[in-house]
Protein backbone atom coordinates (compact mmCIF):
# COMPACT_ATOMS: atom_id res chain seq x y z
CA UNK A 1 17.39 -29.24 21.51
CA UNK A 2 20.96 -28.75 19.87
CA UNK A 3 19.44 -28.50 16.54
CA UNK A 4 16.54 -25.43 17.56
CA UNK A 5 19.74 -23.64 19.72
CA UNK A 6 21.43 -23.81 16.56
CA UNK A 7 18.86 -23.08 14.19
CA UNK A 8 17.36 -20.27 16.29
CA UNK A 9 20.80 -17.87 15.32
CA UNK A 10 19.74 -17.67 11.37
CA UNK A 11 18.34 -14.28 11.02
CA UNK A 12 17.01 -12.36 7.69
CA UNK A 13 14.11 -9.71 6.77
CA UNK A 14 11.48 -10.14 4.90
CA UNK A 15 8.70 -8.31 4.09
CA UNK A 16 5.11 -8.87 2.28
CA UNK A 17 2.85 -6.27 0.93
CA UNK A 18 -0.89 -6.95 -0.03
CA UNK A 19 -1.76 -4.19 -2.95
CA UNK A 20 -5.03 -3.88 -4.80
CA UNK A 21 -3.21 -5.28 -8.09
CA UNK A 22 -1.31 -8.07 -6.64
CA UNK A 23 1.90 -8.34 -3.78
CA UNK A 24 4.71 -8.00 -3.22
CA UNK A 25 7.77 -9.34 -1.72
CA UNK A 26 11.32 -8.28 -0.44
CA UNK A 27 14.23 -9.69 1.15
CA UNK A 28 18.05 -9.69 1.89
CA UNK A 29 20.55 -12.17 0.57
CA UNK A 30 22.58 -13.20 3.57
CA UNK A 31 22.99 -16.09 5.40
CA UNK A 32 24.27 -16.97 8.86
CA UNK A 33 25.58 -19.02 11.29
CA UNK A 34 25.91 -17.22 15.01
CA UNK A 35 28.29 -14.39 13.75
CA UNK A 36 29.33 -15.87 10.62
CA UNK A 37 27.94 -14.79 7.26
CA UNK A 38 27.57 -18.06 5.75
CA UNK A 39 26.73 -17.01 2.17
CA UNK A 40 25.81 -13.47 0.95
CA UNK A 41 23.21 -14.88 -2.41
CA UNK A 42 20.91 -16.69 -0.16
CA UNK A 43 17.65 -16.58 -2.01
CA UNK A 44 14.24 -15.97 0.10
CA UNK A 45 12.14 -15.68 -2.47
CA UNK A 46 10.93 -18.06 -4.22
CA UNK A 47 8.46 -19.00 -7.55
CA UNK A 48 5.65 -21.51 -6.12
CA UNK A 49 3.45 -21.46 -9.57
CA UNK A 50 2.58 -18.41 -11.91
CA UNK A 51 0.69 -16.69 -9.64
CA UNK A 52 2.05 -17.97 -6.41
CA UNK A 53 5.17 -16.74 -4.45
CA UNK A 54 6.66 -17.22 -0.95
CA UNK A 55 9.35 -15.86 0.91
CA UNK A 56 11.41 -17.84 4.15
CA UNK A 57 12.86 -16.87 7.10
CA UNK A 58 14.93 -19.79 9.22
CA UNK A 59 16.87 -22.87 8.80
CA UNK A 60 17.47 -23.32 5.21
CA UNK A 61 17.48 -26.54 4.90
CA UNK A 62 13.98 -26.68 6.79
CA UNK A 63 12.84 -23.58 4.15
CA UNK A 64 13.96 -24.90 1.23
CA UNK A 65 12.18 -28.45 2.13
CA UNK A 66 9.02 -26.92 2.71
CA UNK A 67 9.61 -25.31 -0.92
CA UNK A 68 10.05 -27.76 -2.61
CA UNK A 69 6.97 -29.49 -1.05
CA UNK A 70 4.63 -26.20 -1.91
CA UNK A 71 6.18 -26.71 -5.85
CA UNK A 72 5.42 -29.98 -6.33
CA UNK A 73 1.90 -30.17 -4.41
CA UNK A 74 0.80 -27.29 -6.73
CA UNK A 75 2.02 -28.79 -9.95
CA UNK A 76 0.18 -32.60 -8.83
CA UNK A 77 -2.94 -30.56 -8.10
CA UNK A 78 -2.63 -28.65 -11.26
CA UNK A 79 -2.30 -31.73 -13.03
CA UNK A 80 -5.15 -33.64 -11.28
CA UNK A 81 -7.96 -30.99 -10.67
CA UNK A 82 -6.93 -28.92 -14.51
CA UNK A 83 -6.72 -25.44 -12.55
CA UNK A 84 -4.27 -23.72 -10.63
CA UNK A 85 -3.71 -23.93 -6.84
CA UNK A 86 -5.42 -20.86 -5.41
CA UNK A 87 -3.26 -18.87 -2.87
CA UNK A 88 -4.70 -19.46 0.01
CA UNK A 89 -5.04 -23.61 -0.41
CA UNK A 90 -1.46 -23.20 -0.78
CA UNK A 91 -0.71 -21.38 2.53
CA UNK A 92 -3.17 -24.02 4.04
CA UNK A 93 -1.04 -26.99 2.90
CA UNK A 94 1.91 -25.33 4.32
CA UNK A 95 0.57 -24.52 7.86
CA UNK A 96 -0.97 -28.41 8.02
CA UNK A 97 2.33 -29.49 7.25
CA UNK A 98 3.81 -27.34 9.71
CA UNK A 99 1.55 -28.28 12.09
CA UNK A 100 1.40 -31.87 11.69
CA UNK A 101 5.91 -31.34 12.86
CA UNK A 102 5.24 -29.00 16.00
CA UNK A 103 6.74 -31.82 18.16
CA UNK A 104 10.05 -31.20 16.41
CA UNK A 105 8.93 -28.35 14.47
CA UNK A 106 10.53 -26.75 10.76
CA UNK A 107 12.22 -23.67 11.71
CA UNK A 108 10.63 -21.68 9.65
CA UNK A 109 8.34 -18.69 9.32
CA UNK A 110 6.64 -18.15 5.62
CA UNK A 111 4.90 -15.52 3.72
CA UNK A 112 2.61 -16.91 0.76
CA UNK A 113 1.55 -14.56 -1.21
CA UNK A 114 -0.11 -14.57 -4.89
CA UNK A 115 -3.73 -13.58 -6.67
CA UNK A 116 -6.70 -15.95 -7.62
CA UNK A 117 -9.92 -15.69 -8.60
CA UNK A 118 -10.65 -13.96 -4.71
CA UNK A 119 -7.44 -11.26 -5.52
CA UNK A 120 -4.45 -10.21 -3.88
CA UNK A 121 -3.95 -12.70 -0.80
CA UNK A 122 -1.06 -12.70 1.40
CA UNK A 123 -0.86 -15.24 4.87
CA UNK A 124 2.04 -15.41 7.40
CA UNK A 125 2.41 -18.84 8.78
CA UNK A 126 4.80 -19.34 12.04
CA UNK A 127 7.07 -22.51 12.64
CA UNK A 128 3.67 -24.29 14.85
CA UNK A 129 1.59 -23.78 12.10
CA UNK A 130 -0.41 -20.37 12.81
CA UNK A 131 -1.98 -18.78 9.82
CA UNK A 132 -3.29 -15.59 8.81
CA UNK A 133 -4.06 -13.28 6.35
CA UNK A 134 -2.24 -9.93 6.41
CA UNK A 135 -2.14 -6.89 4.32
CA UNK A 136 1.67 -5.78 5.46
CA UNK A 137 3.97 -7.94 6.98
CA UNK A 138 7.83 -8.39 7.92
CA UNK A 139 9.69 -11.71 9.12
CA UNK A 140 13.02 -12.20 10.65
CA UNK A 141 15.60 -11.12 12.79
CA UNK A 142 14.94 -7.52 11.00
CA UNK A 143 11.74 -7.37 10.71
CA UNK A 144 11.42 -4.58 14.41
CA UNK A 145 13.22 -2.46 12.43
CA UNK A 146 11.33 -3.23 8.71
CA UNK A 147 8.17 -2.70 10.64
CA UNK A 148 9.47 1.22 11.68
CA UNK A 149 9.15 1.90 7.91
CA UNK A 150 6.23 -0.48 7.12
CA UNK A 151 3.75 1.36 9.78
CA UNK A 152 4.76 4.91 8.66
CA UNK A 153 4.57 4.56 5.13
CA UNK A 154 2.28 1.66 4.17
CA UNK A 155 -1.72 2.28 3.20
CA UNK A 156 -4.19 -0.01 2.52
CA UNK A 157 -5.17 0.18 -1.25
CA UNK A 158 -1.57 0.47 -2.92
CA UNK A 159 -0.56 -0.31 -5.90
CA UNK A 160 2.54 -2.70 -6.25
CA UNK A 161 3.75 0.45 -8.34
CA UNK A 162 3.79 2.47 -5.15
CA UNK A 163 4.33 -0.29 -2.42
CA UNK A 164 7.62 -1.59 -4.19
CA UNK A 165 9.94 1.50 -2.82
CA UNK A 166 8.48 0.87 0.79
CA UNK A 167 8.99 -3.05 0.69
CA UNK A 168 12.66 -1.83 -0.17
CA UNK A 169 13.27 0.42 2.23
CA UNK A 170 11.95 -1.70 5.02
CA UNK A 171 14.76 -4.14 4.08
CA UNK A 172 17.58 -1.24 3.60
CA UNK A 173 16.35 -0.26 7.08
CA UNK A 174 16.86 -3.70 8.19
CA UNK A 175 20.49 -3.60 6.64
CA UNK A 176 21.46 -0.94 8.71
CA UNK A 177 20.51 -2.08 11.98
CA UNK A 178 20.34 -6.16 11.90
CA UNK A 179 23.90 -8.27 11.77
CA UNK A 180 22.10 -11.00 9.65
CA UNK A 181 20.64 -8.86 7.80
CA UNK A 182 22.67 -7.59 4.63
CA UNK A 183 24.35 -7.59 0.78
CA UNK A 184 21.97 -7.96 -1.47
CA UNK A 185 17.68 -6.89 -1.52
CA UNK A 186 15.62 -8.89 -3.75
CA UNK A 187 12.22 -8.27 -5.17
CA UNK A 188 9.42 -10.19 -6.74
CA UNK A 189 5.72 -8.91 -7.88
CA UNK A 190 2.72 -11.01 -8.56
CA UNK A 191 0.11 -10.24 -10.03
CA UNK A 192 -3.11 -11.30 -12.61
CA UNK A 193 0.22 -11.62 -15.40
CA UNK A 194 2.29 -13.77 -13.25
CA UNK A 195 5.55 -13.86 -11.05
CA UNK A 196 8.08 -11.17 -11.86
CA UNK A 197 11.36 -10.80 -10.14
CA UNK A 198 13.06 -7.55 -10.49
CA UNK A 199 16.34 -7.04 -11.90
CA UNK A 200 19.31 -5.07 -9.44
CA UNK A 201 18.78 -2.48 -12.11
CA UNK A 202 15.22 -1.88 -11.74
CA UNK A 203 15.63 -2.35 -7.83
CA UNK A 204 18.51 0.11 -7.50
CA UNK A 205 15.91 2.70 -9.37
CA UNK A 206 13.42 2.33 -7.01
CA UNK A 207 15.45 2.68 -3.96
């Protein structure tokens, strides 16, 4: 029970957007402990294969675990099967293993996002293993506030040219409003070319 109390005051925003050319992601760089800010370069966001992304919100060292896992699974299936993980198999994986620790459960909630053969996919799975598919999403301690800006702003049939400012300012919004939220916003596409992340240069532009 100590470790969950503990655990349970690590707070961040993040926030996934499903657009007709692929998704994207954006989060906040801090990390904390109660009212300390433990590091301010966390990453969130994170490379699972080309095509394949994911962002965490929770314990990191229960996030970064279940990244790792998500890495290598996709590389052994590319490996063994000669084709990519699609997105949703990957979000699948993740939620079984989730699942399978519910007694004494990751704390962690994921967005996997990517595009495959089916398109644009993006699936939030909670810390008991839930999964499902949304179009717009936010995680975290933040994410009340991200969703203010998410519900007013976001349409269905985006592009990631126009859904990138709103991801953004859902997390800015965040900033302002959520202790553990803060410092730095981060930004990755993916689309039919791959995994992009933006530079602070090209995020600064279009915030």
């Amino acid at each position: 029970m100590e470790k969950l109390k503990l655990k349970h005051l690590e707070g961040t925003t993040t926030v996934g957007i499903a657009c007709r050319d692929g998704v994207v992601f954006a989060t906040d760089s801090r990390a904390t402990m109660g009212y300390l800010v433990a590091s301010k370069r966390a990453r969130k966001v994170y490379k699972i294969t080309d095509t394949i992304g994911v962002t965490t919100a929770g314990g990191v060292a229960d996030t970064q675990d279940l990244v790792n896992t998500l890495q290598a699974e996709a590389g052994y299936y590319l490996m063994r099967e000669g084709v990519p993980m699609g997105v949703r198999a990957s979000a699948r994986l993740a939620a079984n293993i989730l699942h399978a620790y519910a007694l004494y459960p990751y704390i962690a909630n994921l967005l996997v996002g990517g595009t495959d053969a089916s398109g644009p996919k993006l699936f939030f799975l909670d810390l008991d293993g839930t999964l499902t598919e949304e179009t717009m999403i936010a995680t975290g301690s933040g994410s009340p506030v991200a969703y203010g800006v998410l519900e007013t702003e976001f349409r269905e049939g985006m592009s990631i040219e126009e859904a990138s400012p709103i991801a953004i300012k859902a997390v800015q919004t965040a900033m302002k409003r959520d202790i553990a939220t803060g410092n730095e916003i981060m930004v990755a596409t993916i689309t039919k070319r791959g995994y992009r992340e933006l530079s602070p240069e090209e995020i600064k532009k279009l915030a």
